[in-house]
Every structure is written in structure tokens, then in C-alpha cells.
C-alpha atoms as a PDB file:
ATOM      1  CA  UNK A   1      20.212  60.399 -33.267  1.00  0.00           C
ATOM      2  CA  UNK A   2      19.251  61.725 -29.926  1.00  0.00           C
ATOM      3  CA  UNK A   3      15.473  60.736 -30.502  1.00  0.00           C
ATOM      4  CA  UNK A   4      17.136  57.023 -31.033  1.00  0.00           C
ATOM      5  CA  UNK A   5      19.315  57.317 -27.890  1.00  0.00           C
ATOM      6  CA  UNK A   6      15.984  58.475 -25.526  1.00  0.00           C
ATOM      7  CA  UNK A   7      13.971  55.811 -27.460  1.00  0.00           C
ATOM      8  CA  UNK A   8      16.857  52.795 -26.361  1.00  0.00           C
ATOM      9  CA  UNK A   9      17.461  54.665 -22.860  1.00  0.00           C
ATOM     10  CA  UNK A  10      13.590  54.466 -22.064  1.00  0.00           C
ATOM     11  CA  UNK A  11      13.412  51.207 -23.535  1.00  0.00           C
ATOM     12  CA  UNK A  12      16.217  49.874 -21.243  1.00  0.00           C
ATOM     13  CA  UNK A  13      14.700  51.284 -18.091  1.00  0.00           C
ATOM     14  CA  UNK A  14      11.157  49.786 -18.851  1.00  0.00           C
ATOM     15  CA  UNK A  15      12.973  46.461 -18.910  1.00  0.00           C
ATOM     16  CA  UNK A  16      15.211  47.000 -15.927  1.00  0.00           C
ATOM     17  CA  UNK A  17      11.537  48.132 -14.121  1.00  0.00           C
ATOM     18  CA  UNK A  18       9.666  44.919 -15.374  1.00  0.00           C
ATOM     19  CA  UNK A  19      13.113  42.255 -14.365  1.00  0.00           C
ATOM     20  CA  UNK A  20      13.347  44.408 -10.995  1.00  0.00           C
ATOM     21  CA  UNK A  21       9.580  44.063 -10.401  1.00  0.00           C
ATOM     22  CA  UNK A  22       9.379  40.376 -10.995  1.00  0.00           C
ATOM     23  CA  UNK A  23      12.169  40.062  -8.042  1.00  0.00           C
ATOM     24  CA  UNK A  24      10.440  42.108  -5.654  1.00  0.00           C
ATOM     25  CA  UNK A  25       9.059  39.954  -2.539  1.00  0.00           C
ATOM     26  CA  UNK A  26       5.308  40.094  -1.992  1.00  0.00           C
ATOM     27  CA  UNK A  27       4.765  39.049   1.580  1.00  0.00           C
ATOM     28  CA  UNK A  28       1.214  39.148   0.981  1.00  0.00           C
ATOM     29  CA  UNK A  29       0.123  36.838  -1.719  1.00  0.00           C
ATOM     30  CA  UNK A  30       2.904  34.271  -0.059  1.00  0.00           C
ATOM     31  CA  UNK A  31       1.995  31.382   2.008  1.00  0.00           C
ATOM     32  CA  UNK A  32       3.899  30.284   5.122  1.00  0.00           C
ATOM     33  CA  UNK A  33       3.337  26.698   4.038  1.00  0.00           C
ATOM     34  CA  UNK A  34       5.999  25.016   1.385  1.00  0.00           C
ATOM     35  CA  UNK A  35       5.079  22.227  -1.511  1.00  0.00           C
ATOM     36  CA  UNK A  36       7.049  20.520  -4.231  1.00  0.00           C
ATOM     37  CA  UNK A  37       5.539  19.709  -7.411  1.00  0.00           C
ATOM     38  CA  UNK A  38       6.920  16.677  -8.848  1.00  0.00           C
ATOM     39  CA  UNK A  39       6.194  15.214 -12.245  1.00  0.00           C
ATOM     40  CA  UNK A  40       6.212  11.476 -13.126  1.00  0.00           C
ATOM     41  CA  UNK A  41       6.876  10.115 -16.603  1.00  0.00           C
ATOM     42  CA  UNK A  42       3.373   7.825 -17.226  1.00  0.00           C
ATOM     43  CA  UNK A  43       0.384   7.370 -14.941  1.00  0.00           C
ATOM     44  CA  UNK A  44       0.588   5.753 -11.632  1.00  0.00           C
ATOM     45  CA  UNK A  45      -1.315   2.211 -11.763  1.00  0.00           C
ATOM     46  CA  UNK A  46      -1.078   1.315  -8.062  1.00  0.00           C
ATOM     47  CA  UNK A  47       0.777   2.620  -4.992  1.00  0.00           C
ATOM     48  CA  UNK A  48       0.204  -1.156  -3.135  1.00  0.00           C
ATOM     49  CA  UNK A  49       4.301  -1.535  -2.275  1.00  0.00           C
ATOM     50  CA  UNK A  50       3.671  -4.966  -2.215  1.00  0.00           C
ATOM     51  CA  UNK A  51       3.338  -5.189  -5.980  1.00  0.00           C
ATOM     52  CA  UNK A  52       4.486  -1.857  -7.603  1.00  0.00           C
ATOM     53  CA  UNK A  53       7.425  -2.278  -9.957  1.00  0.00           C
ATOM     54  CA  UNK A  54       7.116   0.739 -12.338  1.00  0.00           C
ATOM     55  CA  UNK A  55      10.035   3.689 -11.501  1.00  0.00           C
ATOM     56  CA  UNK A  56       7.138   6.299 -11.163  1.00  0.00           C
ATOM     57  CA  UNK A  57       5.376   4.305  -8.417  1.00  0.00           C
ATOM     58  CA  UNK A  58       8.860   3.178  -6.691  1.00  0.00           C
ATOM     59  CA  UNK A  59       9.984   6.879  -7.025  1.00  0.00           C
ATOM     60  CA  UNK A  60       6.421   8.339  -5.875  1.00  0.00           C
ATOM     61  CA  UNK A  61       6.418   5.355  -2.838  1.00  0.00           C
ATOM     62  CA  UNK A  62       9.599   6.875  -1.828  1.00  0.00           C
ATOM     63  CA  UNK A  63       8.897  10.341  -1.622  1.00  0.00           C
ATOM     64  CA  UNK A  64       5.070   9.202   0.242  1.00  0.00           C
ATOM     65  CA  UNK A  65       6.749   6.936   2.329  1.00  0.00           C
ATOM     66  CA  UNK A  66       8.844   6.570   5.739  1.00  0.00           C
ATOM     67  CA  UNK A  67      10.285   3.114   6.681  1.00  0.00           C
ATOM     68  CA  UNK A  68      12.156   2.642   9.911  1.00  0.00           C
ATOM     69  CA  UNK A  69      15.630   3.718   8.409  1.00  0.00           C
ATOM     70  CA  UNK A  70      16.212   6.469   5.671  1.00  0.00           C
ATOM     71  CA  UNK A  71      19.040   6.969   3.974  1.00  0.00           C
ATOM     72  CA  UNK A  72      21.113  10.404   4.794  1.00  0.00           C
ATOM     73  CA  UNK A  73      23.088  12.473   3.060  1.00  0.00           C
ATOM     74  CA  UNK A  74      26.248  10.477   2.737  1.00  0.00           C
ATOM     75  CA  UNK A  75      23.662   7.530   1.881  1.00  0.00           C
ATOM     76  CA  UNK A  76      24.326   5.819   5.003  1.00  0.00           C
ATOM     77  CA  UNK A  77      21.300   4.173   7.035  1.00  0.00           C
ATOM     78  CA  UNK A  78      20.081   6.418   9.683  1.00  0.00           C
ATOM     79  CA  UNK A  79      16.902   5.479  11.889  1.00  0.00           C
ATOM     80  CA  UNK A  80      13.851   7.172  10.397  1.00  0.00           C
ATOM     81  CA  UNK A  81      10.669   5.800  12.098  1.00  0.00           C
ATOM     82  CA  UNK A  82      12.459   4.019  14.421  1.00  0.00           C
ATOM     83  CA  UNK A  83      13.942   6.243  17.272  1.00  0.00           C
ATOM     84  CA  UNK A  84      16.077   3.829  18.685  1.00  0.00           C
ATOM     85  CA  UNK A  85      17.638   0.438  17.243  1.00  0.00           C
ATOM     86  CA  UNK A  86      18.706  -1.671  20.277  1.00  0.00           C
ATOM     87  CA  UNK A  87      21.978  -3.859  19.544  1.00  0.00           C
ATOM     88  CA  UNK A  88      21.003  -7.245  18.074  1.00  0.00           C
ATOM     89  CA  UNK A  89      20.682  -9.740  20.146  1.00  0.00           C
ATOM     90  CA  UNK A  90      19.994 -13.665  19.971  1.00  0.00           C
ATOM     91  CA  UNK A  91      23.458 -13.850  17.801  1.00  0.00           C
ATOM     92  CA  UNK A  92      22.274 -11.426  15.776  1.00  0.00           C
ATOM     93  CA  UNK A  93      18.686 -12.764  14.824  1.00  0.00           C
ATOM     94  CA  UNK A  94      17.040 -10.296  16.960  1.00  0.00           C
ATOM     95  CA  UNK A  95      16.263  -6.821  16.698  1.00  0.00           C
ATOM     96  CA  UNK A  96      14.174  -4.166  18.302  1.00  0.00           C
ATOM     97  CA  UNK A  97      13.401  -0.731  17.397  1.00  0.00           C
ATOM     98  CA  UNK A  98      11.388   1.491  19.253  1.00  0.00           C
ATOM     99  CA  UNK A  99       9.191   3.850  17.112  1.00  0.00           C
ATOM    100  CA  UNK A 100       8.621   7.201  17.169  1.00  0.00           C
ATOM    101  CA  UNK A 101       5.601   8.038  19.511  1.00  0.00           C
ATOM    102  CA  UNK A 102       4.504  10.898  17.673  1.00  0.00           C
ATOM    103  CA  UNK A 103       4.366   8.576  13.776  1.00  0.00           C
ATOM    104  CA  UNK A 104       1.209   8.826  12.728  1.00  0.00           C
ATOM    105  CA  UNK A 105      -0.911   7.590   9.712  1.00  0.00           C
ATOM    106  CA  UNK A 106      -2.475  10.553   7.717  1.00  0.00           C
ATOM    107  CA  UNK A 107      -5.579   9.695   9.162  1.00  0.00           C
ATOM    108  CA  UNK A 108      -4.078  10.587  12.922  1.00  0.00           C
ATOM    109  CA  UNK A 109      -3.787   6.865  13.868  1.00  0.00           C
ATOM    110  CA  UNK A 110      -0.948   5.791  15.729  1.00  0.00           C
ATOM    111  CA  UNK A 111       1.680   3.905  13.751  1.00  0.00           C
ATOM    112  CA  UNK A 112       2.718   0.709  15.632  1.00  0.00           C
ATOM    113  CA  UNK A 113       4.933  -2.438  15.803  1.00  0.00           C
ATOM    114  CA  UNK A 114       1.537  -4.053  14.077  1.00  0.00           C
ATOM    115  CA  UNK A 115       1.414  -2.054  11.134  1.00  0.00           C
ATOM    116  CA  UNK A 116       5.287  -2.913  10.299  1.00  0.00           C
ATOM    117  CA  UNK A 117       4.313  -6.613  10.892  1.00  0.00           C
ATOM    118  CA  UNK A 118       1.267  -6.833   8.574  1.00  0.00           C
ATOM    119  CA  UNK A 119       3.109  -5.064   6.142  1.00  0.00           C
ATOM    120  CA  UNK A 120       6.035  -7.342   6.117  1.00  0.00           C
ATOM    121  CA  UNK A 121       3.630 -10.397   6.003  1.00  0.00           C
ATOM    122  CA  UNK A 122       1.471  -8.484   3.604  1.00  0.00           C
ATOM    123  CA  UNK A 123       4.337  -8.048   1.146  1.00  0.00           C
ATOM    124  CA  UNK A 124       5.525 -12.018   1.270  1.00  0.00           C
ATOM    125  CA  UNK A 125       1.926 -13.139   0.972  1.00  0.00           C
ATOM    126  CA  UNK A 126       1.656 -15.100  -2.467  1.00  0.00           C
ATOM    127  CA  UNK A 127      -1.753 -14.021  -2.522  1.00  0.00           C
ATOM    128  CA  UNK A 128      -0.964 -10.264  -2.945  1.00  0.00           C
ATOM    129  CA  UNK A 129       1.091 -11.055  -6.167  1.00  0.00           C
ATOM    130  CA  UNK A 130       4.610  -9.676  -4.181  1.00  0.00           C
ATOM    131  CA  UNK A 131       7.392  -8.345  -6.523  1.00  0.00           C
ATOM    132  CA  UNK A 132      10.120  -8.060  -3.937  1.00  0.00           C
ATOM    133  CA  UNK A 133       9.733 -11.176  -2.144  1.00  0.00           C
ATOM    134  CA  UNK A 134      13.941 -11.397  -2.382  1.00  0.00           C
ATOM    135  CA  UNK A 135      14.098  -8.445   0.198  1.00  0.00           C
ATOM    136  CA  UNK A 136      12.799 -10.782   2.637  1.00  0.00           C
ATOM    137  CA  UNK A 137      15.453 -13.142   2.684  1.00  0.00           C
ATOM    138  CA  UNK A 138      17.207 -14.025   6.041  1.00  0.00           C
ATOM    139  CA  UNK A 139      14.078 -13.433   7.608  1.00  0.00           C
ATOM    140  CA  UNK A 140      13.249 -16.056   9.716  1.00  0.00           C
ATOM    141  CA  UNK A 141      10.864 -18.387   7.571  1.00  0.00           C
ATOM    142  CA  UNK A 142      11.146 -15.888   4.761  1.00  0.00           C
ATOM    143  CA  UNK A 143      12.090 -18.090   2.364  1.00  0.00           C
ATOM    144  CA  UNK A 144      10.514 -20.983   3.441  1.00  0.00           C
ATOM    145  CA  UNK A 145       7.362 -19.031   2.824  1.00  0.00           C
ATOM    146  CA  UNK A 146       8.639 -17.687  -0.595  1.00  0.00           C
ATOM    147  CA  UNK A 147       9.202 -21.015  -1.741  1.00  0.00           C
ATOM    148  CA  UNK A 148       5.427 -21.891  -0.235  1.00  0.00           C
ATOM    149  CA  UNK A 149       6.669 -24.475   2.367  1.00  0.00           C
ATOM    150  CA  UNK A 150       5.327 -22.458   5.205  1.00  0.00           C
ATOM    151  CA  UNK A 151       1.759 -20.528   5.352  1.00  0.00           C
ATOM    152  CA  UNK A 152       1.854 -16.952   6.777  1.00  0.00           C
ATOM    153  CA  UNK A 153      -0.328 -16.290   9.901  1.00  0.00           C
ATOM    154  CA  UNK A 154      -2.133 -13.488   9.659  1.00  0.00           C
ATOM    155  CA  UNK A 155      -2.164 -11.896  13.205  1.00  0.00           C
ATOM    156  CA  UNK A 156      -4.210  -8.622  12.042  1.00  0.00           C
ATOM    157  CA  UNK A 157      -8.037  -8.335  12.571  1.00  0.00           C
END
């Protein structure tokens, strides 16, 4: 009996070494820099936001991806690479945002007023097969564009 007592007791505090090891912090073999891993559920086939449609692209383009608003925590707009958002003007057909001088593009480019344009053209540009053409609407000559009554200009060299 007391050979099966010592036999559980040791077993017991091997365990309780092995959890309590496994919890200990390692300074050493940590990084100071964070990731995420995140998993889709099929291959990516394009991240072009002009034409995605799958979930796994949308979800990927979203988590890639900063617009001039984001959405915070009570899922209300809040300016993301915009830094300020001037008061409509021209009864409410005109706005300006001012962008954040430090945005950059991976590569270190600046990110300008330019590179929101050409997307926004890019993305209504029957040419580039656009999905979500409908987001557009209310923009001036959106539609008319949509509907192909009006050719885009493409102001980007």
C-alpha cells in the first residue's frame, strides 16, 4: 500500500513539474515582435479589391488593408487613413480628408490623394471586371459610368 501511495505521490509531482514548467516564461527564446496566424478556409485566387468576391479574400483584404475610415469598437466609423474629415461642403457633395503624413505603402512610398483616386476609378472601370460597382453610387458620375454612359479618365501615369 505504501509502495502504491509513493508511486501516485511521485507520479503527481512529475506532472505538477512538467504543467508548472510549460508556464514558466522564457525571456530568452521570446521575441519583442507580435504576429497572428490566421487560417482561411480555400486558397486565395486574387487579392485585386476590384474583383475579389470570395469571404477568404474579402476577410484577408480586410485584415491587409486600411481605407480612410475603420470601423471601432462600437462599429461606428472612425477616420483611419484620413486624419481629419473636413465638414461637407457644396450641400453636401463635397468632402475632404486630409491623410495621414506618415501612411505609407509597404514599399515606403508615400500614400496620397492619387492613390485613393486611381483606386476608386480603378474599381468602377468595366475593364477590370468590378464586383462592387453598387458601392459607388452617389458618386458623382458613378452611375453614369456603371451604366457605361460616361468613360472614366484615367489621370494616373
Amino acid at each position: 500500500m505504501k509502495k502504491k501511495n509513493g508511486l501516485l505521490l511521485g507520479t503527481v509531482t512529475l506532472l505538477a513539474a512538467v504543467v508548472l514548467a510549460g508556464c514558466s516564461s522564457n525571456n530568452a527564446n521570446q521575441s519583442s515582435k507580435k504576429s497572428i496566424a490566421l487560417m482561411q478556409t480555400s486558397d486565395l485566387t486574387s487579392l485585386d479589391n476590384t474583383n475579389q468576391a470570395t469571404m477568404p479574400e474579402f476577410n484577408t483584404l480586410t485584415n491587409i488593408s486600411e481605407g480612410l475610415y475603420r470601423l471601432n469598437d462600437k462599429d461606428q466609423p472612425v477616420a483611419a487613413m484620413a486624419t481629419q474629415i473636413e465638414k461637407p461642403t457644396d450641400n453636401g457633395k463635397k468632402y475632404v480628408f486630409h491623410i495621414r503624413k506618415n501612411a505609407k505603402w509597404s514599399n515606403g512610398d508615400p500614400v496620397t490623394a492619387a492613390d485613393f483616386e486611381y483606386s476608386w476609378k480603378r474599381s468602377l472601370n468595366p475593364k477590370n471586371n468590378p464586383v462592387y460597382t453598387y458601392v459607388f453610387s452617389g458618386i458623382k458620375n458613378a452611375d453614369a459610368i456603371i451604366a457605361g454612359k460616361k468613360i472614366l479618365q484615367d489621370t494616373r501615369n
